[in-house]
C-alpha atoms as a PDB file:
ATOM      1  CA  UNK A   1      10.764  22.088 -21.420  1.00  0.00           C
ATOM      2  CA  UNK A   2       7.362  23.431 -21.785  1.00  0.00           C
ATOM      3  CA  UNK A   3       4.268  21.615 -20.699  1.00  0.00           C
ATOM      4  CA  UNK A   4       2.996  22.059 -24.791  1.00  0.00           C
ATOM      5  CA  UNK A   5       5.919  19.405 -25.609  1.00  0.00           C
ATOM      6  CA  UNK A   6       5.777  17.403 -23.034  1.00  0.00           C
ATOM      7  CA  UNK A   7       1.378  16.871 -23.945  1.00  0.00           C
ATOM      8  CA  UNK A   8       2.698  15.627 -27.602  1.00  0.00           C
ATOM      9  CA  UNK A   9       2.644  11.745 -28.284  1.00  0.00           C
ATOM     10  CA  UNK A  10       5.925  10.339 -30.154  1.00  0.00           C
ATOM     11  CA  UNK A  11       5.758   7.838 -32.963  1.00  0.00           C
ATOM     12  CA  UNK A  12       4.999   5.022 -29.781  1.00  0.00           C
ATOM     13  CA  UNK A  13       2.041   6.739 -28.362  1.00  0.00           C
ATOM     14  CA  UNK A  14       3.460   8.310 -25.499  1.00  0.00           C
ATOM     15  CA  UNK A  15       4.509  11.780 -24.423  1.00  0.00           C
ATOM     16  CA  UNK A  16       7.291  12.958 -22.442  1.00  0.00           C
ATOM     17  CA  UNK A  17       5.135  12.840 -18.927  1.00  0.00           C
ATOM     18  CA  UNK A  18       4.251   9.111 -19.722  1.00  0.00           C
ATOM     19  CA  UNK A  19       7.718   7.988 -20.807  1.00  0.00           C
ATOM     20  CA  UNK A  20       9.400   9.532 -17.326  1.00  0.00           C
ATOM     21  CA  UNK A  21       6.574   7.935 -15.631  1.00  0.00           C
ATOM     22  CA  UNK A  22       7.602   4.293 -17.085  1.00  0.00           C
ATOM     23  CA  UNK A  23      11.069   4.641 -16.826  1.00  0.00           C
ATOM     24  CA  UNK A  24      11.105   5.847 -12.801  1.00  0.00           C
ATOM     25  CA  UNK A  25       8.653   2.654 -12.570  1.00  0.00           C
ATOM     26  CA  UNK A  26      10.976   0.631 -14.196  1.00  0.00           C
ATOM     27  CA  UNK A  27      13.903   2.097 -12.220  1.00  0.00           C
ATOM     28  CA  UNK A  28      12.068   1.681  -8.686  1.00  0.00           C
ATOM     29  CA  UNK A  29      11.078  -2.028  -9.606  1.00  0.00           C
ATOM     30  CA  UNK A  30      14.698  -3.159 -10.160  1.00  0.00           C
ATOM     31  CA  UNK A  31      14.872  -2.355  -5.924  1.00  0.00           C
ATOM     32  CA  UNK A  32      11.420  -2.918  -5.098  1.00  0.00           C
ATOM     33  CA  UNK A  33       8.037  -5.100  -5.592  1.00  0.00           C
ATOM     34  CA  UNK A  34       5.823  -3.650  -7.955  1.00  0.00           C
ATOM     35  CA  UNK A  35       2.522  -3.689  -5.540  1.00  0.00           C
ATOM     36  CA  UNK A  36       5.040  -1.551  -3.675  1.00  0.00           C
ATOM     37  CA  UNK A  37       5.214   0.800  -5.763  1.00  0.00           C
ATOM     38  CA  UNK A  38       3.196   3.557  -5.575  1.00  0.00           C
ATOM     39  CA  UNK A  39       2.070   7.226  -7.389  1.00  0.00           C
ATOM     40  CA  UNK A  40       4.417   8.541  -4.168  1.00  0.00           C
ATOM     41  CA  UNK A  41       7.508   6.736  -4.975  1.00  0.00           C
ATOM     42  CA  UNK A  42       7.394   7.538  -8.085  1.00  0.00           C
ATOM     43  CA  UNK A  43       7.200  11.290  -7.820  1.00  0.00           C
ATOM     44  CA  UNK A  44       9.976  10.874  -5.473  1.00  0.00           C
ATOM     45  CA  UNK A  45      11.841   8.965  -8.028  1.00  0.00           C
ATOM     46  CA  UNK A  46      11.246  11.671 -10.426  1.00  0.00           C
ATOM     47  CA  UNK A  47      12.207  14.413  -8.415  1.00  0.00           C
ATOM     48  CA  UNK A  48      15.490  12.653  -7.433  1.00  0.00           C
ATOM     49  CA  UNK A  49      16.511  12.409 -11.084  1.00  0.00           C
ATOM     50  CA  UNK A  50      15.666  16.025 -11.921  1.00  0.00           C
ATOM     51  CA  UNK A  51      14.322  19.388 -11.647  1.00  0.00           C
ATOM     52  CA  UNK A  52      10.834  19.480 -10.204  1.00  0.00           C
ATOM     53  CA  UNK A  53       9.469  22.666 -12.795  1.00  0.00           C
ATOM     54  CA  UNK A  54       7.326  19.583 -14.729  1.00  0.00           C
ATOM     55  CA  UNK A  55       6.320  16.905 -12.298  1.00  0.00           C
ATOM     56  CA  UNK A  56       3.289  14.616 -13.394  1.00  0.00           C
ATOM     57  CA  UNK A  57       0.249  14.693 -11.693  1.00  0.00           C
ATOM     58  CA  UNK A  58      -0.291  11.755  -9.046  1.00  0.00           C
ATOM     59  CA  UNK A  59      -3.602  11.256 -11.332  1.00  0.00           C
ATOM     60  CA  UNK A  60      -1.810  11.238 -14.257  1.00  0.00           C
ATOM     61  CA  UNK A  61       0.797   8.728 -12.813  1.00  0.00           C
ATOM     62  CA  UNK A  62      -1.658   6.443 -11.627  1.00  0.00           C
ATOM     63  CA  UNK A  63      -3.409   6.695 -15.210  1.00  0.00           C
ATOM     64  CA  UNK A  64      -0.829   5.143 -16.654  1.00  0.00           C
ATOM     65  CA  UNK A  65       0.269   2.786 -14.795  1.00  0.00           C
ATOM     66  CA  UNK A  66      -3.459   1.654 -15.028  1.00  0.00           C
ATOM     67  CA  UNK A  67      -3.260   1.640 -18.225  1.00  0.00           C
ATOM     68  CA  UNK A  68      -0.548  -0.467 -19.129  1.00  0.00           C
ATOM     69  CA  UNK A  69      -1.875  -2.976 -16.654  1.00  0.00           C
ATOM     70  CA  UNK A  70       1.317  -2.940 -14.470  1.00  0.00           C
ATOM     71  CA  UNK A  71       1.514  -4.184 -10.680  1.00  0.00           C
ATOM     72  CA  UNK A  72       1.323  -1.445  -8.254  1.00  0.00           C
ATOM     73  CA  UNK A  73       0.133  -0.291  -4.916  1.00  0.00           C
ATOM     74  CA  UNK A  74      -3.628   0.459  -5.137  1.00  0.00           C
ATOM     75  CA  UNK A  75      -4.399   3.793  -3.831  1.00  0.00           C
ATOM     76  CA  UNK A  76      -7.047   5.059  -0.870  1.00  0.00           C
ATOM     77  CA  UNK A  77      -7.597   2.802   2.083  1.00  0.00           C
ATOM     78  CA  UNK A  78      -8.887  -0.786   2.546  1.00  0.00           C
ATOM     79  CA  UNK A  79     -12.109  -1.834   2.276  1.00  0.00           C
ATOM     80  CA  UNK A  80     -14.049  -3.048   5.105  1.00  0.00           C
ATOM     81  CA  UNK A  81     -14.788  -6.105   3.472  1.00  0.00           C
ATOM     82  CA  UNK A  82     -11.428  -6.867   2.956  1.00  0.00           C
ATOM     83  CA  UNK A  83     -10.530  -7.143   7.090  1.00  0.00           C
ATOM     84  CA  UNK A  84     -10.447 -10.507   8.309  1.00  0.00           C
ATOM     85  CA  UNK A  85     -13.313 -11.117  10.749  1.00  0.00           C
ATOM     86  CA  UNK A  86     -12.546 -13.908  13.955  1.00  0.00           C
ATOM     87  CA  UNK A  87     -15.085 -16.081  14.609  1.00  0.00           C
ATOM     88  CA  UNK A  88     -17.350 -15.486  17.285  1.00  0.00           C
ATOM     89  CA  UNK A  89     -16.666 -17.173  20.742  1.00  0.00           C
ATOM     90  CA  UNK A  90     -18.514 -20.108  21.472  1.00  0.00           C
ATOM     91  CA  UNK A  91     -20.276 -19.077  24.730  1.00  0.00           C
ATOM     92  CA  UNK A  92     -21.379 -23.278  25.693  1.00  0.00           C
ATOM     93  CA  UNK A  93     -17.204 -23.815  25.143  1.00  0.00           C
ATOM     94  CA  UNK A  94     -16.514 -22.795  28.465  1.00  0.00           C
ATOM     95  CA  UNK A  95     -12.994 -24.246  28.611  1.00  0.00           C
ATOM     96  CA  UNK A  96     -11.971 -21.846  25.747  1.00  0.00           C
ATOM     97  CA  UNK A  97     -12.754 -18.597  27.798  1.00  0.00           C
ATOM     98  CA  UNK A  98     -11.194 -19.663  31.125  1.00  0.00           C
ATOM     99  CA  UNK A  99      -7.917 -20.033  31.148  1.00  0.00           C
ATOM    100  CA  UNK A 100      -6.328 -22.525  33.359  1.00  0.00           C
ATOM    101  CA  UNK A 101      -4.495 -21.105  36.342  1.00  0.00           C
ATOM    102  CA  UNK A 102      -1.812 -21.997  38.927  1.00  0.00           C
ATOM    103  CA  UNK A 103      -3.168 -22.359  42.628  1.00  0.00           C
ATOM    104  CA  UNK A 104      -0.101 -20.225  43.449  1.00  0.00           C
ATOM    105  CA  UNK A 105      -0.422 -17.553  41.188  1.00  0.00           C
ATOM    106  CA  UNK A 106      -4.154 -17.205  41.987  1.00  0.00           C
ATOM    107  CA  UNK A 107      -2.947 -16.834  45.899  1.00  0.00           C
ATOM    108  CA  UNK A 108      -0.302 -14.218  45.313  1.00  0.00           C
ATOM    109  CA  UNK A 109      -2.362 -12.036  43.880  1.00  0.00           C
ATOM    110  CA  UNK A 110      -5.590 -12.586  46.284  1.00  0.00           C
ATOM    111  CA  UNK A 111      -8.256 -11.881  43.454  1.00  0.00           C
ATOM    112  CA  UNK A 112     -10.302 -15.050  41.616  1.00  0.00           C
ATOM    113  CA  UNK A 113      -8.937 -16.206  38.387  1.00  0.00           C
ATOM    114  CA  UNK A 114     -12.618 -16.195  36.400  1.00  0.00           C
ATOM    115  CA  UNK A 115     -11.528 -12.355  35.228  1.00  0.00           C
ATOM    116  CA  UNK A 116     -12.181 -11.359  31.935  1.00  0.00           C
END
């Protein structure tokens, strides 16, 4: 199939690209979560059904699955502002940074048990 007729939009809007796009979505969701689901799978899932002369672009994929607002992985890495921060120590709480020790254990192994 040439890339020409696979560029042309049917009667529902979509062309050939976008319609194997959707259905290897659709296929993958039946097994997995859809914010699983990424441009990656679906390439794979694309290339398992058939030959790989007219792939989609991973652009193009993630176009339209933008586009009809479905659930899927979101691509590049997380944002910084996303990572959950611990709160800081309380240096005054001085029972929450030493932790209590056996007298035993603290003789076996002859050092003090304030390390940190």
């Amino acid at each position: 199939m040439s890339d020409a007729a696979t560029d042309v939009p049917s009667s529902d809007g979509l062309t050939i690209k976008q319609a194997r796009i959707l259905e290897s979505y659709y296929a993958l969701r039946q097994r997995l979560p859809g914010p699983s689901i990424g441009s990656h799978e679906i390439l794979q899932e694309l290339r398992r059904k058939g030959p790989a002369v007219d792939l989609p672009s991973e652009a193009l994929i993630r176009d339209v699955l933008a586009s009809h607002d479905l659930p899927r992985r979101r691509g590049g890495r997380p944002r910084l502002s996303s990572k959950e921060v611990a709160p800081p120590d309380d240096p005054l709480d001085a029972s929450a940074s030493v932790a209590p020790t056996s007298p035993a254990s603290s003789s076996r192994s002859g050092r003090s048990s304030s390390r940190r």
